[in-house]
C-alpha atoms as a PDB file:
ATOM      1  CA  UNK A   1       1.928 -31.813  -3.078  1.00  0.00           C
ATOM      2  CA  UNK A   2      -0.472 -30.905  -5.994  1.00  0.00           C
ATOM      3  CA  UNK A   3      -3.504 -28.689  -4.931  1.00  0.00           C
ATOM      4  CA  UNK A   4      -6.456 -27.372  -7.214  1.00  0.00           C
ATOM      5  CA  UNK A   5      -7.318 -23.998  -5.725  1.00  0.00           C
ATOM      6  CA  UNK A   6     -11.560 -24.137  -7.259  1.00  0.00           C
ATOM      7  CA  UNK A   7     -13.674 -27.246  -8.509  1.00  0.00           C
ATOM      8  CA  UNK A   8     -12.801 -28.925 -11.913  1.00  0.00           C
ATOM      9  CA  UNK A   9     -14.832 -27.798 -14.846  1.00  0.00           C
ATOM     10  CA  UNK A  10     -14.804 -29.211 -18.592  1.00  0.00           C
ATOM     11  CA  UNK A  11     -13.737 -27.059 -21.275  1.00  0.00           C
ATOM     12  CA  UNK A  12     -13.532 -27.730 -25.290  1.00  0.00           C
ATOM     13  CA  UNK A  13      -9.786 -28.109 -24.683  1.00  0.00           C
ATOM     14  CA  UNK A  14      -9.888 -30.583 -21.160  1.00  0.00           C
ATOM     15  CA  UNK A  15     -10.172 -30.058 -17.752  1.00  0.00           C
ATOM     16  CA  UNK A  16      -9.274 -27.511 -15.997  1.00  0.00           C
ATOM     17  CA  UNK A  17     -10.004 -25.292 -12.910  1.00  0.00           C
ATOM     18  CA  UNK A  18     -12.805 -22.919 -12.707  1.00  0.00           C
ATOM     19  CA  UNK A  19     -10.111 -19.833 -11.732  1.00  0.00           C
ATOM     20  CA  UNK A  20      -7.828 -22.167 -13.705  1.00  0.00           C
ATOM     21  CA  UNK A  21      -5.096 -21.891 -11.219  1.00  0.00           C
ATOM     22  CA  UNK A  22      -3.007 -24.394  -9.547  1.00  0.00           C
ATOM     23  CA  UNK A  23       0.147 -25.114  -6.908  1.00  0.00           C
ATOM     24  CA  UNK A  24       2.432 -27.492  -6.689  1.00  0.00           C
ATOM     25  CA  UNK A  25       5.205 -28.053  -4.252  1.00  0.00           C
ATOM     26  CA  UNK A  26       8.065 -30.531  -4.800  1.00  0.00           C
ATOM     27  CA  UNK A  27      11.187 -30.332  -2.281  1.00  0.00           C
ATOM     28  CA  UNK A  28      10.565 -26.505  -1.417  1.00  0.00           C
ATOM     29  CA  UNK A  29       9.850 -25.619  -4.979  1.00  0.00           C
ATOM     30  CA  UNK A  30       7.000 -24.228  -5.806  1.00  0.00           C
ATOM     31  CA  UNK A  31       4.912 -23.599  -9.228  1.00  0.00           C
ATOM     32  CA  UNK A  32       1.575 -21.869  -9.069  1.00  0.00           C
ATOM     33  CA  UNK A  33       0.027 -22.265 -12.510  1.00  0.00           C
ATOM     34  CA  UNK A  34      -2.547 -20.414 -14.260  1.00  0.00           C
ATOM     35  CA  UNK A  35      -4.223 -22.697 -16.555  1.00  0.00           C
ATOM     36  CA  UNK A  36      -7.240 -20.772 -18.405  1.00  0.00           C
ATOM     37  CA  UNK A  37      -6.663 -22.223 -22.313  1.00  0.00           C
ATOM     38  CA  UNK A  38      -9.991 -20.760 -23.750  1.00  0.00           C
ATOM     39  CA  UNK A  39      -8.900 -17.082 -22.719  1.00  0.00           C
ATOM     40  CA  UNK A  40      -5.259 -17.505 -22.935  1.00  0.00           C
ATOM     41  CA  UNK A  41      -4.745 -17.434 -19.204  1.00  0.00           C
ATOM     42  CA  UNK A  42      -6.397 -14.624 -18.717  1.00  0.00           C
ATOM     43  CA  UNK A  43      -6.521 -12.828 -15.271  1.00  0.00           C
ATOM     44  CA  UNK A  44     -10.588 -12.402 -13.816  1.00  0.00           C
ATOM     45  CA  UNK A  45     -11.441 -11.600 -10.598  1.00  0.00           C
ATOM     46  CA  UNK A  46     -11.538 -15.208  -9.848  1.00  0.00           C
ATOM     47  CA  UNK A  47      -8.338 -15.917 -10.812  1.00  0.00           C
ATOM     48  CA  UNK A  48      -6.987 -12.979  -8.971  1.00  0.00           C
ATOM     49  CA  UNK A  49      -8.573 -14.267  -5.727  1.00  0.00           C
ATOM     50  CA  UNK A  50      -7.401 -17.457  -6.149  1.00  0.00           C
ATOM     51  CA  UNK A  51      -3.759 -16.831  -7.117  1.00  0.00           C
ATOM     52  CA  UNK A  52      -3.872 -14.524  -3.627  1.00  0.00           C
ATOM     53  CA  UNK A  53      -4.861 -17.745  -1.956  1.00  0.00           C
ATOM     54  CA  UNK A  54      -1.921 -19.676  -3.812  1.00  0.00           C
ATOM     55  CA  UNK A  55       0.661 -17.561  -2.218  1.00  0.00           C
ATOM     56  CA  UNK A  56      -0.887 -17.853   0.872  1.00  0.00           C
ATOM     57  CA  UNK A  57      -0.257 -21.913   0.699  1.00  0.00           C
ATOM     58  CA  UNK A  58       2.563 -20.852  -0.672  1.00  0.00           C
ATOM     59  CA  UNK A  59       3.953 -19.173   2.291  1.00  0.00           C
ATOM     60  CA  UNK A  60       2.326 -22.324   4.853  1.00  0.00           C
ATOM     61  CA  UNK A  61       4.362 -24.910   2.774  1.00  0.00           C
ATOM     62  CA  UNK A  62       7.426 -23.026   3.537  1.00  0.00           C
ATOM     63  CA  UNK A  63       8.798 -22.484  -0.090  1.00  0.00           C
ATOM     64  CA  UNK A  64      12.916 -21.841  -0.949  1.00  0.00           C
ATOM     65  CA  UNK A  65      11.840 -20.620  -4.408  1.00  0.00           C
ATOM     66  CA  UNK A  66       8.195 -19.694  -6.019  1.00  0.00           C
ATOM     67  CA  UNK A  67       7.960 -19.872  -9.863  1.00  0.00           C
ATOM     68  CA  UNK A  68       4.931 -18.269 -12.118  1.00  0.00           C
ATOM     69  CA  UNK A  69       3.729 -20.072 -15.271  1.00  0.00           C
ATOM     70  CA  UNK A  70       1.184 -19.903 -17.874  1.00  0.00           C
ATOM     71  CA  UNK A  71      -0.221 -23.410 -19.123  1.00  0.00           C
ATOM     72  CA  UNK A  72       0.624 -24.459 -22.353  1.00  0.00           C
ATOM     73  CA  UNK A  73       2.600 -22.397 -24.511  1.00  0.00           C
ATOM     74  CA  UNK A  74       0.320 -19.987 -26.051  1.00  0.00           C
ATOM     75  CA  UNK A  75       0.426 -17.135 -23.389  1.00  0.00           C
ATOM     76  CA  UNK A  76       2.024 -17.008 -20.105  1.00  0.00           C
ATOM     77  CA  UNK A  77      -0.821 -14.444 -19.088  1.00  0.00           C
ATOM     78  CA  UNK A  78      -2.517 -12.603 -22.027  1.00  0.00           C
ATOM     79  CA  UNK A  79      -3.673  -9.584 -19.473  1.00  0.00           C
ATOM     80  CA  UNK A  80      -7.160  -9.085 -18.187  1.00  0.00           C
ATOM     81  CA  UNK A  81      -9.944 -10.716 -19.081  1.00  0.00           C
ATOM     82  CA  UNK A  82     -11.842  -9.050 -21.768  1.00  0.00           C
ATOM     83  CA  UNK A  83     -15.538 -10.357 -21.181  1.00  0.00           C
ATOM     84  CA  UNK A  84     -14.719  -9.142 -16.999  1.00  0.00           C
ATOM     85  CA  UNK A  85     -13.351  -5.961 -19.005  1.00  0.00           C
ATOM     86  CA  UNK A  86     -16.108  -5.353 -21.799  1.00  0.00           C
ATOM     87  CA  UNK A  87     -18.919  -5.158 -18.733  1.00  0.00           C
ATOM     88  CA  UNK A  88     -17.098  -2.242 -16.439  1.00  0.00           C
ATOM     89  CA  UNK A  89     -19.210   0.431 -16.950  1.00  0.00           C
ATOM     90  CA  UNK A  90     -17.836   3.456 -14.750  1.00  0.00           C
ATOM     91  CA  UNK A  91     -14.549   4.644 -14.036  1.00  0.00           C
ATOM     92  CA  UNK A  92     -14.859   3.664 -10.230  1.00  0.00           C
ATOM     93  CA  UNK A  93     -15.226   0.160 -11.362  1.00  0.00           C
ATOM     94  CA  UNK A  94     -12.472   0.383 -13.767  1.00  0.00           C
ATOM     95  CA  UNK A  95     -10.094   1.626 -10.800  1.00  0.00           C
ATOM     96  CA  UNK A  96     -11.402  -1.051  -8.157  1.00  0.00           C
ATOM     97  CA  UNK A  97     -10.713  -3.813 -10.980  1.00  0.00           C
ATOM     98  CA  UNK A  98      -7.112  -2.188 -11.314  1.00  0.00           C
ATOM     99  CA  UNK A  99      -6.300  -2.080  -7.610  1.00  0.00           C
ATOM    100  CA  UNK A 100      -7.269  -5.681  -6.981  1.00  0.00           C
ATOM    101  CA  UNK A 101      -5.179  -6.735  -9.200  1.00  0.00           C
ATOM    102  CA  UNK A 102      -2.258  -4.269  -8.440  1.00  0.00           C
ATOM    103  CA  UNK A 103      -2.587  -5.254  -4.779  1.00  0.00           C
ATOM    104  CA  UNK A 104      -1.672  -9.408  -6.104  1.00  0.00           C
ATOM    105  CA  UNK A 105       1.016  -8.088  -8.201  1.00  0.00           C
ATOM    106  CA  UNK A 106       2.479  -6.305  -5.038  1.00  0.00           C
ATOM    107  CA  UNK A 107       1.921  -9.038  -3.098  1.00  0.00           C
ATOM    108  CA  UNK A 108       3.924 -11.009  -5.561  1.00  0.00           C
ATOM    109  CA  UNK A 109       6.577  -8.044  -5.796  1.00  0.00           C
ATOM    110  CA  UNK A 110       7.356  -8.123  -2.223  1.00  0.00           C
ATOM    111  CA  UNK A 111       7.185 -12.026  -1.478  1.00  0.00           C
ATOM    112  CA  UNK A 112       9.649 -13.267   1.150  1.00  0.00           C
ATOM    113  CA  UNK A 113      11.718 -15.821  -1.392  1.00  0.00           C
ATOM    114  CA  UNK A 114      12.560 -15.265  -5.028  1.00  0.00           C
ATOM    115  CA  UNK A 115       9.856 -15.597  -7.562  1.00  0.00           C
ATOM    116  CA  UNK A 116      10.781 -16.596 -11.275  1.00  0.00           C
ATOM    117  CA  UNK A 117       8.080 -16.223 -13.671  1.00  0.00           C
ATOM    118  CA  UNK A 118       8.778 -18.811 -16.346  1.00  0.00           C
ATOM    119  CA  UNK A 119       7.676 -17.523 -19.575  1.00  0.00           C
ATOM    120  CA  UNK A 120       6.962 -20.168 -21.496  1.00  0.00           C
ATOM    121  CA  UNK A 121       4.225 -17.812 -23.760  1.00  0.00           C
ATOM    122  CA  UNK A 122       4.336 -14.615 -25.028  1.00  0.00           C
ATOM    123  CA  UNK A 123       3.528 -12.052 -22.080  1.00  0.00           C
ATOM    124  CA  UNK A 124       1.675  -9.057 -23.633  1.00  0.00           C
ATOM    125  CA  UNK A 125       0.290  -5.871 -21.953  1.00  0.00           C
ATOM    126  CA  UNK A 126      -1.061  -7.267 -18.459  1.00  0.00           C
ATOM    127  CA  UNK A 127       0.787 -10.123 -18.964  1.00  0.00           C
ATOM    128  CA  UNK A 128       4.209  -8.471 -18.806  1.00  0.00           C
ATOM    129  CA  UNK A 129       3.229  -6.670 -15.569  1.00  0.00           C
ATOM    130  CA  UNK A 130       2.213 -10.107 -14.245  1.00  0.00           C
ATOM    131  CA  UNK A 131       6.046 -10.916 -15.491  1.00  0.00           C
ATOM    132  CA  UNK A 132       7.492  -7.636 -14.369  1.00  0.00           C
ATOM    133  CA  UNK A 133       6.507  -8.242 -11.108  1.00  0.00           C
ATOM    134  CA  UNK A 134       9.040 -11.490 -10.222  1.00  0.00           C
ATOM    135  CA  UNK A 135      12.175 -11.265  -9.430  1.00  0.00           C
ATOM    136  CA  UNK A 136      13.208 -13.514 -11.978  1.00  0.00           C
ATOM    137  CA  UNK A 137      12.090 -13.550 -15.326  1.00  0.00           C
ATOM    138  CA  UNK A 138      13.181 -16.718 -17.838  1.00  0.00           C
ATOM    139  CA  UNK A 139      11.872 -17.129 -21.400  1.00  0.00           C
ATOM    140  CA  UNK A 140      11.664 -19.741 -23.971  1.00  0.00           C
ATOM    141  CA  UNK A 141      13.557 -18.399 -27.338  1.00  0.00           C
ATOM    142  CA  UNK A 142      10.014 -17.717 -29.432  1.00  0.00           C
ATOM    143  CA  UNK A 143       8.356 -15.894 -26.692  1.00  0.00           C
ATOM    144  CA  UNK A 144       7.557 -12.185 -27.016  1.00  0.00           C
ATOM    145  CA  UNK A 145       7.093  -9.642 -24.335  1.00  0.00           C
ATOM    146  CA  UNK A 146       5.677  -6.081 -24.340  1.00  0.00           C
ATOM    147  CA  UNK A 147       3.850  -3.144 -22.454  1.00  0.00           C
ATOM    148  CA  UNK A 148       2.111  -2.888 -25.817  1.00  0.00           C
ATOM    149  CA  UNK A 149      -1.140  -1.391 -23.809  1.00  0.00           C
ATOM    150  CA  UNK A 150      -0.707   1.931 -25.668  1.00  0.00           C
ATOM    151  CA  UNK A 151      -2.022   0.271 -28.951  1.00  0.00           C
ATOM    152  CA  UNK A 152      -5.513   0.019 -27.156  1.00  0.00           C
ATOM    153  CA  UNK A 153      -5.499   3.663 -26.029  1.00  0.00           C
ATOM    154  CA  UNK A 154      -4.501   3.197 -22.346  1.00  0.00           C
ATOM    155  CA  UNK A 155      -1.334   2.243 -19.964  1.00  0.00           C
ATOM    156  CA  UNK A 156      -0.179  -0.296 -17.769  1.00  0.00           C
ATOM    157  CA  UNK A 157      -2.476  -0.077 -14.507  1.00  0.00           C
ATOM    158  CA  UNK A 158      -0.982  -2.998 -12.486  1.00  0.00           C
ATOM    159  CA  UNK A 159       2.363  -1.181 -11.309  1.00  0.00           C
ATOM    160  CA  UNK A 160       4.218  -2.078 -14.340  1.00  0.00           C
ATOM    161  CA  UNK A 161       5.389   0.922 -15.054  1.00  0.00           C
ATOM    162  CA  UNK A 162       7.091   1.618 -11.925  1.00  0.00           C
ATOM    163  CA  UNK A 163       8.219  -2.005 -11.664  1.00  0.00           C
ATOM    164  CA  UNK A 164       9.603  -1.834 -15.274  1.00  0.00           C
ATOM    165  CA  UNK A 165      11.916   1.194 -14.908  1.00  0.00           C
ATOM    166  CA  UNK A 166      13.250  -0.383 -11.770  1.00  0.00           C
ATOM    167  CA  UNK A 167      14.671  -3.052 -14.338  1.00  0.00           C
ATOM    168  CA  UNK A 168      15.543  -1.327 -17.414  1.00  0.00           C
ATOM    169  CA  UNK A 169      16.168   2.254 -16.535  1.00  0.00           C
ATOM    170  CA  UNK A 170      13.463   5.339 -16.623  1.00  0.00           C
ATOM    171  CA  UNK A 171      14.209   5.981 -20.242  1.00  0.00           C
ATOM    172  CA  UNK A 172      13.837   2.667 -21.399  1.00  0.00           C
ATOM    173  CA  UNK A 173      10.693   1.899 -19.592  1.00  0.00           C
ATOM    174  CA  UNK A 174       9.181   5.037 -20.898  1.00  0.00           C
ATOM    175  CA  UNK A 175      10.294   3.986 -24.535  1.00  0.00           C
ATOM    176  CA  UNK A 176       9.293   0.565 -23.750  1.00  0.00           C
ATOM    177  CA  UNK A 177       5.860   2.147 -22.635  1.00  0.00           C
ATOM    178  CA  UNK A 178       5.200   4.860 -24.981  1.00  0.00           C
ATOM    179  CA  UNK A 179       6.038   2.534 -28.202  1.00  0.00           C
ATOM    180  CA  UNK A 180       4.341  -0.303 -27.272  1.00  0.00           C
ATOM    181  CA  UNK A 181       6.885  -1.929 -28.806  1.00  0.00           C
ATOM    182  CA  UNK A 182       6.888  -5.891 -28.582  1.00  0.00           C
ATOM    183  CA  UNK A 183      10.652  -7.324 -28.318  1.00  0.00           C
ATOM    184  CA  UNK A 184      11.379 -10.755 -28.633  1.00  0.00           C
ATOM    185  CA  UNK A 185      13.234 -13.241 -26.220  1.00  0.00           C
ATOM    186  CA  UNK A 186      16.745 -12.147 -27.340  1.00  0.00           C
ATOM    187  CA  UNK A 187      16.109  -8.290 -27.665  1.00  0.00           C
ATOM    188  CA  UNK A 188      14.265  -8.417 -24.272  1.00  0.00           C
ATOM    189  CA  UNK A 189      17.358 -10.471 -22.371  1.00  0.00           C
ATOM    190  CA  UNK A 190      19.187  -7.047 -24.148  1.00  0.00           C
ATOM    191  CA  UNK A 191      17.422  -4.672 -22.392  1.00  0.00           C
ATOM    192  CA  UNK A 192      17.563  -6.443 -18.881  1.00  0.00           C
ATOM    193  CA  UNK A 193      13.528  -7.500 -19.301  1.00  0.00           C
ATOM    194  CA  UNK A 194      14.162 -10.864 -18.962  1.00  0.00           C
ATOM    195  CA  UNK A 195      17.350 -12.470 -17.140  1.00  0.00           C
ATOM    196  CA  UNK A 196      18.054 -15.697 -18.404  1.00  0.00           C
ATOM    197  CA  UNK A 197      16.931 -16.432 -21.980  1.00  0.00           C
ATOM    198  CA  UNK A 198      17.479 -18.746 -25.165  1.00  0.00           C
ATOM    199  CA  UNK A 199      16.249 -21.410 -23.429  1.00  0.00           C
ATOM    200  CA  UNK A 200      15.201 -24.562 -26.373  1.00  0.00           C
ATOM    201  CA  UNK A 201      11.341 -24.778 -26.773  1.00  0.00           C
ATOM    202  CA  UNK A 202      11.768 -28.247 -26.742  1.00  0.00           C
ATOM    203  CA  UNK A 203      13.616 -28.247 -23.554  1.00  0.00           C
ATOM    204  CA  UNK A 204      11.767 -25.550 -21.595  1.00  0.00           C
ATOM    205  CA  UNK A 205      10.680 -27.533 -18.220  1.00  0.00           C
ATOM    206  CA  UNK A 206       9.718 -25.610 -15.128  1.00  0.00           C
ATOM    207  CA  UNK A 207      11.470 -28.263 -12.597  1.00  0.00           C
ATOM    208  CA  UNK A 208      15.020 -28.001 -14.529  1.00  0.00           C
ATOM    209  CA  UNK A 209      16.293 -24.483 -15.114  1.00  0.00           C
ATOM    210  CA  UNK A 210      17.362 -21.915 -13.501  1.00  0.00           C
ATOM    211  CA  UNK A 211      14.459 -21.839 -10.179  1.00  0.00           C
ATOM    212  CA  UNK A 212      16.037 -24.880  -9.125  1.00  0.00           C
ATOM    213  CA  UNK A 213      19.732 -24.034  -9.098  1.00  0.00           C
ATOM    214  CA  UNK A 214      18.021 -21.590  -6.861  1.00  0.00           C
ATOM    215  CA  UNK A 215      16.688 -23.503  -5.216  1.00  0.00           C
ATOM    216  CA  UNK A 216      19.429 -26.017  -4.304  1.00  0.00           C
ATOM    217  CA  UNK A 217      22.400 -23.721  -4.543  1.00  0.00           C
ATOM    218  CA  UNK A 218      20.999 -20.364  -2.492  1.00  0.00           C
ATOM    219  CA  UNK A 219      23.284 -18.370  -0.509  1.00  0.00           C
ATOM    220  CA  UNK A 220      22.762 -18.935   3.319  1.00  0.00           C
ATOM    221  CA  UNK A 221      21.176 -16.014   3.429  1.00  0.00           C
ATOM    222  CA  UNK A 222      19.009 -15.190   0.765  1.00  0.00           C
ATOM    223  CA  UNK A 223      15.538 -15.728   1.937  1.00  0.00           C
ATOM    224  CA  UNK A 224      16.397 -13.020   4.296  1.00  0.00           C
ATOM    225  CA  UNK A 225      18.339 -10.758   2.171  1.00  0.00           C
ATOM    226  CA  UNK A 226      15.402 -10.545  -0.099  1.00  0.00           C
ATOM    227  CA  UNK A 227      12.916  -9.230   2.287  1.00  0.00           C
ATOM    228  CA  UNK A 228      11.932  -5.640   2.175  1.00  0.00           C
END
Protein backbone atom coordinates (compact mmCIF):
# COMPACT_ATOMS: atom_id res chain seq x y z
CA UNK A 1 0.00 0.00 0.00
CA UNK A 2 1.60 3.28 -1.32
CA UNK A 3 -0.26 6.53 -0.19
CA UNK A 4 0.62 10.27 -1.13
CA UNK A 5 -0.36 12.23 1.96
CA UNK A 6 -1.02 16.04 -0.38
CA UNK A 7 -1.57 16.53 -4.27
CA UNK A 8 1.42 16.01 -6.71
CA UNK A 9 3.25 19.11 -7.72
CA UNK A 10 6.20 19.52 -10.39
CA UNK A 11 9.46 20.58 -9.28
CA UNK A 12 12.87 21.31 -11.37
CA UNK A 13 14.00 17.92 -10.03
CA UNK A 14 10.40 15.66 -10.71
CA UNK A 15 7.44 15.11 -9.01
CA UNK A 16 6.87 15.15 -5.84
CA UNK A 17 4.33 15.93 -3.03
CA UNK A 18 3.35 19.33 -2.02
CA UNK A 19 4.39 18.44 1.96
CA UNK A 20 6.67 16.02 0.08
CA UNK A 21 5.84 13.21 2.34
CA UNK A 22 4.84 9.74 1.72
CA UNK A 23 3.87 6.03 3.37
CA UNK A 24 4.24 2.91 2.34
CA UNK A 25 3.30 -0.35 3.90
CA UNK A 26 4.58 -3.74 2.69
CA UNK A 27 3.89 -6.92 5.05
CA UNK A 28 3.65 -4.73 8.36
CA UNK A 29 6.58 -2.61 7.39
CA UNK A 30 6.27 0.64 7.14
CA UNK A 31 8.39 3.69 5.50
CA UNK A 32 7.07 7.20 5.75
CA UNK A 33 9.24 9.30 3.45
CA UNK A 34 9.94 12.85 3.31
CA UNK A 35 10.68 13.73 -0.14
CA UNK A 36 11.28 17.70 -0.42
CA UNK A 37 14.62 17.70 -2.99
CA UNK A 38 14.63 21.56 -3.60
CA UNK A 39 15.00 22.24 0.29
CA UNK A 40 16.78 19.17 1.22
CA UNK A 41 13.81 17.65 2.98
CA UNK A 42 13.21 20.27 4.90
CA UNK A 43 10.56 20.23 7.73
CA UNK A 44 7.51 23.27 7.14
CA UNK A 45 4.51 23.38 8.78
CA UNK A 46 3.07 21.38 6.04
CA UNK A 47 5.23 18.74 6.27
CA UNK A 48 4.88 18.60 9.97
CA UNK A 49 1.08 18.22 9.60
CA UNK A 50 1.32 15.77 7.21
CA UNK A 51 3.97 13.47 8.72
CA UNK A 52 1.38 13.67 12.01
CA UNK A 53 -1.18 12.30 9.62
CA UNK A 54 1.37 9.52 8.37
CA UNK A 55 1.63 8.04 11.75
CA UNK A 56 -1.81 8.19 12.17
CA UNK A 57 -2.21 5.66 8.95
CA UNK A 58 0.49 4.36 10.35
CA UNK A 59 -1.08 3.19 13.47
CA UNK A 60 -4.69 2.10 11.26
CA UNK A 61 -2.49 -0.22 9.03
CA UNK A 62 -1.35 -1.95 12.07
CA UNK A 63 2.53 -1.66 11.58
CA UNK A 64 5.30 -4.37 13.32
CA UNK A 65 8.04 -1.82 12.54
CA UNK A 66 7.94 2.07 11.29
CA UNK A 67 11.11 3.34 9.51
CA UNK A 68 11.99 7.29 8.79
CA UNK A 69 13.78 8.30 5.56
CA UNK A 70 14.89 11.22 3.70
CA UNK A 71 14.59 10.94 -0.26
CA UNK A 72 17.55 10.71 -2.12
CA UNK A 73 20.75 10.84 -0.52
CA UNK A 74 21.53 14.38 0.01
CA UNK A 75 19.87 14.94 3.50
CA UNK A 76 17.80 12.71 5.53
CA UNK A 77 16.14 16.00 7.00
CA UNK A 78 18.28 19.20 6.71
CA UNK A 79 16.17 20.89 9.82
CA UNK A 80 13.55 23.55 9.44
CA UNK A 81 12.70 25.23 6.67
CA UNK A 82 14.49 28.42 6.26
CA UNK A 83 12.01 30.54 4.01
CA UNK A 84 9.03 29.23 7.01
CA UNK A 85 12.05 30.37 9.38
CA UNK A 86 13.32 33.75 7.72
CA UNK A 87 9.41 35.17 8.05
CA UNK A 88 8.88 34.49 12.10
CA UNK A 89 8.90 37.71 13.32
CA UNK A 90 8.26 37.48 17.25
CA UNK A 91 9.41 35.23 19.77
CA UNK A 92 5.78 33.81 20.36
CA UNK A 93 5.86 32.66 16.85
CA UNK A 94 9.25 31.30 17.11
CA UNK A 95 8.05 29.12 20.24
CA UNK A 96 4.61 27.99 18.57
CA UNK A 97 6.79 26.89 15.39
CA UNK A 98 9.08 24.93 17.98
CA UNK A 99 6.28 23.20 19.86
CA UNK A 100 4.54 21.95 16.75
CA UNK A 101 7.20 20.41 15.76
CA UNK A 102 8.41 19.09 19.23
CA UNK A 103 4.89 17.73 19.76
CA UNK A 104 5.60 15.28 16.11
CA UNK A 105 8.92 14.44 17.38
CA UNK A 106 7.23 13.21 20.69
CA UNK A 107 4.74 11.66 18.98
CA UNK A 108 7.38 9.80 17.10
CA UNK A 109 9.42 9.26 20.48
CA UNK A 110 6.68 7.50 22.15
CA UNK A 111 5.15 5.41 19.13
CA UNK A 112 3.76 1.99 20.08
CA UNK A 113 6.38 -0.20 17.71
CA UNK A 114 10.02 0.53 17.03
CA UNK A 115 10.89 3.30 14.71
CA UNK A 116 14.31 3.19 12.73
CA UNK A 117 15.21 6.28 11.06
CA UNK A 118 17.30 5.22 8.09
CA UNK A 119 19.85 7.75 7.45
CA UNK A 120 20.63 7.56 4.20
CA UNK A 121 21.80 11.65 4.22
CA UNK A 122 23.61 13.59 6.42
CA UNK A 123 21.23 14.65 9.44
CA UNK A 124 22.33 18.14 10.61
CA UNK A 125 20.91 20.37 13.42
CA UNK A 126 16.98 19.67 13.15
CA UNK A 127 17.68 16.88 11.26
CA UNK A 128 19.46 14.93 14.00
CA UNK A 129 16.59 15.64 16.43
CA UNK A 130 14.27 14.30 13.71
CA UNK A 131 16.94 11.19 13.99
CA UNK A 132 17.32 11.36 17.72
CA UNK A 133 13.93 10.84 18.15
CA UNK A 134 13.66 6.87 16.76
CA UNK A 135 14.47 4.23 18.45
CA UNK A 136 16.68 3.03 15.94
CA UNK A 137 19.04 4.94 14.14
CA UNK A 138 21.05 3.21 10.90
CA UNK A 139 23.44 5.14 8.63
CA UNK A 140 25.02 4.76 5.34
CA UNK A 141 29.07 4.96 5.81
CA UNK A 142 29.39 8.79 4.20
CA UNK A 143 26.64 10.22 6.20
CA UNK A 144 27.32 12.86 8.86
CA UNK A 145 25.32 13.71 11.88
CA UNK A 146 25.41 16.67 14.32
CA UNK A 147 23.55 19.06 16.83
CA UNK A 148 25.70 21.62 15.04
CA UNK A 149 22.78 24.38 15.87
CA UNK A 150 25.27 26.30 18.05
CA UNK A 151 27.15 27.51 14.85
CA UNK A 152 23.94 29.63 14.04
CA UNK A 153 23.73 31.14 17.54
CA UNK A 154 20.91 28.97 19.01
CA UNK A 155 20.12 25.21 20.37
CA UNK A 156 18.24 22.31 19.57
CA UNK A 157 14.41 23.27 20.20
CA UNK A 158 12.75 19.96 19.14
CA UNK A 159 13.65 17.84 22.40
CA UNK A 160 16.94 16.82 21.13
CA UNK A 161 18.72 17.63 23.78
CA UNK A 162 16.95 15.67 26.27
CA UNK A 163 16.49 12.83 23.78
CA UNK A 164 20.28 12.91 22.99
CA UNK A 165 21.66 12.49 26.54
CA UNK A 166 19.24 9.65 26.99
CA UNK A 167 21.56 7.93 24.27
CA UNK A 168 24.97 9.06 24.79
CA UNK A 169 25.24 10.12 28.37
CA UNK A 170 24.71 13.89 29.89
CA UNK A 171 28.31 14.73 29.25
CA UNK A 172 28.45 13.69 25.88
CA UNK A 173 25.28 15.27 24.78
CA UNK A 174 26.36 18.49 26.30
CA UNK A 175 29.79 18.17 24.38
CA UNK A 176 27.94 16.98 21.46
CA UNK A 177 25.73 20.21 21.93
CA UNK A 178 28.01 22.84 23.00
CA UNK A 179 30.69 21.97 20.08
CA UNK A 180 28.52 21.59 17.45
CA UNK A 181 30.68 19.19 16.44
CA UNK A 182 29.66 17.09 13.23
CA UNK A 183 30.88 13.26 13.56
CA UNK A 184 30.77 11.01 10.85
CA UNK A 185 29.03 7.51 10.44
CA UNK A 186 31.84 5.60 12.23
CA UNK A 187 32.63 8.18 15.08
CA UNK A 188 28.83 8.56 15.64
CA UNK A 189 28.19 4.44 15.86
CA UNK A 190 31.27 5.27 18.69
CA UNK A 191 29.44 7.36 20.71
CA UNK A 192 26.11 5.27 20.70
CA UNK A 193 24.39 8.09 18.13
CA UNK A 194 23.69 5.76 15.70
CA UNK A 195 23.26 1.82 16.30
CA UNK A 196 24.00 -0.01 13.36
CA UNK A 197 26.42 1.61 10.89
CA UNK A 198 28.94 0.97 7.88
CA UNK A 199 26.32 0.06 5.89
CA UNK A 200 27.72 0.19 1.69
CA UNK A 201 26.24 3.30 -0.11
CA UNK A 202 25.69 1.17 -2.83
CA UNK A 203 23.79 -1.29 -0.85
CA UNK A 204 21.81 0.98 1.49
CA UNK A 205 17.99 -0.20 0.78
CA UNK A 206 15.28 0.61 3.27
CA UNK A 207 13.35 -2.93 2.73
CA UNK A 208 16.71 -5.05 3.52
CA UNK A 209 18.53 -4.09 6.69
CA UNK A 210 18.16 -4.13 9.89
CA UNK A 211 13.98 -2.78 10.19
CA UNK A 212 13.16 -5.93 8.68
CA UNK A 213 15.02 -8.47 10.79
CA UNK A 214 12.81 -6.53 13.08
CA UNK A 215 10.38 -6.94 11.64
CA UNK A 216 10.33 -10.71 10.95
CA UNK A 217 12.39 -11.85 13.89
CA UNK A 218 10.67 -9.63 16.99
CA UNK A 219 10.42 -11.06 20.31
CA UNK A 220 6.76 -12.10 21.18
CA UNK A 221 6.54 -9.36 23.06
CA UNK A 222 8.01 -6.39 21.86
CA UNK A 223 5.29 -4.23 20.57
CA UNK A 224 4.21 -4.26 24.10
CA UNK A 225 7.41 -4.01 25.87
CA UNK A 226 8.06 -0.85 24.02
CA UNK A 227 5.12 1.09 25.14
CA UNK A 228 5.51 3.75 27.72
Amino acid sequence: MRRLLSPRVETSEGVVTAAGVTLDVDAGLGVITIDRPDVRNALGLATVAELDRALDDALTADVAVLVLRGGGDRAFVSGGDLKELAAIRTHDDAVAMARTVRRLLDRVASFPVPVVAALNGHALGGGAEVAIAADIRIAADDVRIGFNQVTLGIMPAWGGAERLAQVVGRGRAIMAIATGEVYEAEAAQRLGITLIGYVRRQSFNVYTHPQRLLYHHPAPAAPMALQP
